[in-house]
C-alpha atoms as a PDB file:
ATOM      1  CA  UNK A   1      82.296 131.169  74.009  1.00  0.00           C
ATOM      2  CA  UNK A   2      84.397 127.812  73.745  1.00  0.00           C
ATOM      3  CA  UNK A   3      86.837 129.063  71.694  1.00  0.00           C
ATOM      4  CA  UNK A   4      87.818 131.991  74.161  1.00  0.00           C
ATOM      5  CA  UNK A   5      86.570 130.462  77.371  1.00  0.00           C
ATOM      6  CA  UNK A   6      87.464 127.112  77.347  1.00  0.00           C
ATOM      7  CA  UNK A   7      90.151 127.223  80.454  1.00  0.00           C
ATOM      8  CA  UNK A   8      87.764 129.331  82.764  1.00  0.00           C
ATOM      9  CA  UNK A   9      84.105 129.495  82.288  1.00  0.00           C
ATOM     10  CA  UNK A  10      83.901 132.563  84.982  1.00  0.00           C
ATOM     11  CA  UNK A  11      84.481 134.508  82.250  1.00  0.00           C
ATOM     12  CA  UNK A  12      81.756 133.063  79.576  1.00  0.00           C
ATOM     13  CA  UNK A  13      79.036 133.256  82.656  1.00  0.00           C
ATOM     14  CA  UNK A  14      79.972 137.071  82.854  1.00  0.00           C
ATOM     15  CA  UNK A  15      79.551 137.862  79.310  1.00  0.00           C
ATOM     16  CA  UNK A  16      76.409 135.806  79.020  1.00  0.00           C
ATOM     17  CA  UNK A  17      75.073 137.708  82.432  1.00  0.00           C
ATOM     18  CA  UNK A  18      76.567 141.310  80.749  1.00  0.00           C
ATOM     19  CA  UNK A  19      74.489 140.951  77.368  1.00  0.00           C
ATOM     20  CA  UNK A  20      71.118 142.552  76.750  1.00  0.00           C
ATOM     21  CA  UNK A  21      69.267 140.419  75.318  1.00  0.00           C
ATOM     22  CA  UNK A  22      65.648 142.280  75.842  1.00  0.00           C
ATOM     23  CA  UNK A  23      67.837 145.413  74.257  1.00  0.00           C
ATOM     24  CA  UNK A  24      68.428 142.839  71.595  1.00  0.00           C
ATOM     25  CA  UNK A  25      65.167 141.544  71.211  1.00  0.00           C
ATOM     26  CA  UNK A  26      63.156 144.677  70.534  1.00  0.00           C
ATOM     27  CA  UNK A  27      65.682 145.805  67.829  1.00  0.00           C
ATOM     28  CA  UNK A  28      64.154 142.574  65.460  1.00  0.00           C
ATOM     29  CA  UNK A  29      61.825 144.084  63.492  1.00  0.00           C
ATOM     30  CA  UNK A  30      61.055 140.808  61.246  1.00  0.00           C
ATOM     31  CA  UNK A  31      58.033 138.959  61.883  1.00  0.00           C
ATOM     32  CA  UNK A  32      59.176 136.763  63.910  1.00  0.00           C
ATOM     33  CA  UNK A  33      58.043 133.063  64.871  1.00  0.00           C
ATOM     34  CA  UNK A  34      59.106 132.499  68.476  1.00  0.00           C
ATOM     35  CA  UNK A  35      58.854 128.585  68.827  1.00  0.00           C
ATOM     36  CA  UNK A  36      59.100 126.477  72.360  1.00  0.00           C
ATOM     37  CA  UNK A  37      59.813 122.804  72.438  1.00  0.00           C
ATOM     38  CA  UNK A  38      58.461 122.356  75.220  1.00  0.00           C
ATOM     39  CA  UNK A  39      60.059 118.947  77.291  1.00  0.00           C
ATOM     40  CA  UNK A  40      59.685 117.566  80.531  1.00  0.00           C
ATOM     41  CA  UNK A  41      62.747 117.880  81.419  1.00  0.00           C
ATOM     42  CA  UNK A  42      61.927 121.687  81.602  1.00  0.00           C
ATOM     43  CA  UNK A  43      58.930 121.773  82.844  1.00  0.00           C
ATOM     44  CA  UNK A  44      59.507 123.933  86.044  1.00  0.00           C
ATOM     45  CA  UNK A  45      61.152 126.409  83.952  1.00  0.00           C
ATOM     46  CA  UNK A  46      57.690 127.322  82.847  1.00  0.00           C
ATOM     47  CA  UNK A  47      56.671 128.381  79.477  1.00  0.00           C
ATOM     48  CA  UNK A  48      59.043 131.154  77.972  1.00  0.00           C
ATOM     49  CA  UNK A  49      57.598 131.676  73.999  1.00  0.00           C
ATOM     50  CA  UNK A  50      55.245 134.275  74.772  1.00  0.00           C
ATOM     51  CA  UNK A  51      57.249 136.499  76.944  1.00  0.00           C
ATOM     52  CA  UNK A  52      59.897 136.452  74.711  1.00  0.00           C
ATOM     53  CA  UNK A  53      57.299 137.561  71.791  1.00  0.00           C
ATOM     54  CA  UNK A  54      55.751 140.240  73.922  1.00  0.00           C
ATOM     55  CA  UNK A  55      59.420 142.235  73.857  1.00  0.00           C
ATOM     56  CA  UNK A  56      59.431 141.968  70.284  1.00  0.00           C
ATOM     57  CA  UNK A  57      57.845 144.405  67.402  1.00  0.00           C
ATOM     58  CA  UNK A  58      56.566 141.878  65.688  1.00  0.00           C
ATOM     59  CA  UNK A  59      56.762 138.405  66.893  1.00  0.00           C
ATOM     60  CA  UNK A  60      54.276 135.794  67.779  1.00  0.00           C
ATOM     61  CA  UNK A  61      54.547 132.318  69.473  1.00  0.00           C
ATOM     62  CA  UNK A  62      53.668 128.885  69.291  1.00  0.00           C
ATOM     63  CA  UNK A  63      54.697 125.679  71.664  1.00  0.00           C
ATOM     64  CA  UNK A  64      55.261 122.188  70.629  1.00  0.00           C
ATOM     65  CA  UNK A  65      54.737 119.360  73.408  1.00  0.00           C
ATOM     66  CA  UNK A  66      57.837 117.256  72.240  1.00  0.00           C
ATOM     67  CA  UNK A  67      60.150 114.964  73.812  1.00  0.00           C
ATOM     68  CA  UNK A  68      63.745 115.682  73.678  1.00  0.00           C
ATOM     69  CA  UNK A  69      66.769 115.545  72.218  1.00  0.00           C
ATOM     70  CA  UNK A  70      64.940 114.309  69.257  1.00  0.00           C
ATOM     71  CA  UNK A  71      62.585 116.701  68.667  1.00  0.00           C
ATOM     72  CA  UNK A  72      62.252 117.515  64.866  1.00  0.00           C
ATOM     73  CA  UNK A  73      62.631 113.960  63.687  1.00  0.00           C
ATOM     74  CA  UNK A  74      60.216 112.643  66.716  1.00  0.00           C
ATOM     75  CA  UNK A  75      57.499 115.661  66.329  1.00  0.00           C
ATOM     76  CA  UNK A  76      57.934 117.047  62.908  1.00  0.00           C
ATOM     77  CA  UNK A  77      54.002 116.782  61.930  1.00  0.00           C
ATOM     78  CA  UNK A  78      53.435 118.932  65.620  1.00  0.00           C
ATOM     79  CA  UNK A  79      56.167 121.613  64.868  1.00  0.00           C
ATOM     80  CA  UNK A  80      54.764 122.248  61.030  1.00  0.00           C
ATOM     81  CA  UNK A  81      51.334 122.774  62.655  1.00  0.00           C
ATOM     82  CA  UNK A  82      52.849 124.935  64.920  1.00  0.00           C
ATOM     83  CA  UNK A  83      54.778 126.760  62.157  1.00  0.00           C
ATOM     84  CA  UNK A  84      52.273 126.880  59.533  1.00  0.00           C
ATOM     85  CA  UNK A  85      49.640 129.613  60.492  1.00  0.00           C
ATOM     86  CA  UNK A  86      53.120 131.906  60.844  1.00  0.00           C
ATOM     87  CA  UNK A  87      54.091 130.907  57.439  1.00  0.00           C
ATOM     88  CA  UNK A  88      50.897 131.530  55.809  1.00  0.00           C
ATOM     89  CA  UNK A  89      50.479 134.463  57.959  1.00  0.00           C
ATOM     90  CA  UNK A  90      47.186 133.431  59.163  1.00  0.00           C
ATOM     91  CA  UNK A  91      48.257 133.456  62.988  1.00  0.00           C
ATOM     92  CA  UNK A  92      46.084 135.530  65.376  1.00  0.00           C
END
């Protein structure tokens, strides 16, 4: 997007706007771990994991409370509980 957008972002904003991402998303047939960081800063965007999940085959979610930028070195013991079940699959 940088590379070929750089000098007018009009035309980024289209492609983003153009892709299909829920086409996208339901063509991932991996188990999939959707995680959320989920900041204040975003807070009125609402939480977004689980809808995400719900388009995919096989996906499930998990949320970490976290502050941000600094999220993996700041909440690393919350994130690997969050990731773990997943891992061993042992989430519901």
């Amino acid at each position: 997007d940088y590379v070929q957008g750089w000098r007018n972002t009009v035309a980024m904003y289209r492609a983003v706007f153009a892709l299909d991402l829920e086409m996208y998303l339901k063509r991932i047939a991996a188990p999939t771990l959707v995680l959320e960081f989920r900041v204040p800063q975003e807070q009125h965007l609402g939480p977004q994991a689980e809808r995400v999940a719900a388009i995919m085959r096989n996906a499930c979610a998990a949320a970490v409370a976290t502050g941000y930028p600094l999220a993996l070195q700041d909440s690393a013991p919350a994130i690997a509980d969050a990731c773990l079940p997943f891992l061993l699959g042992t989430n519901a």
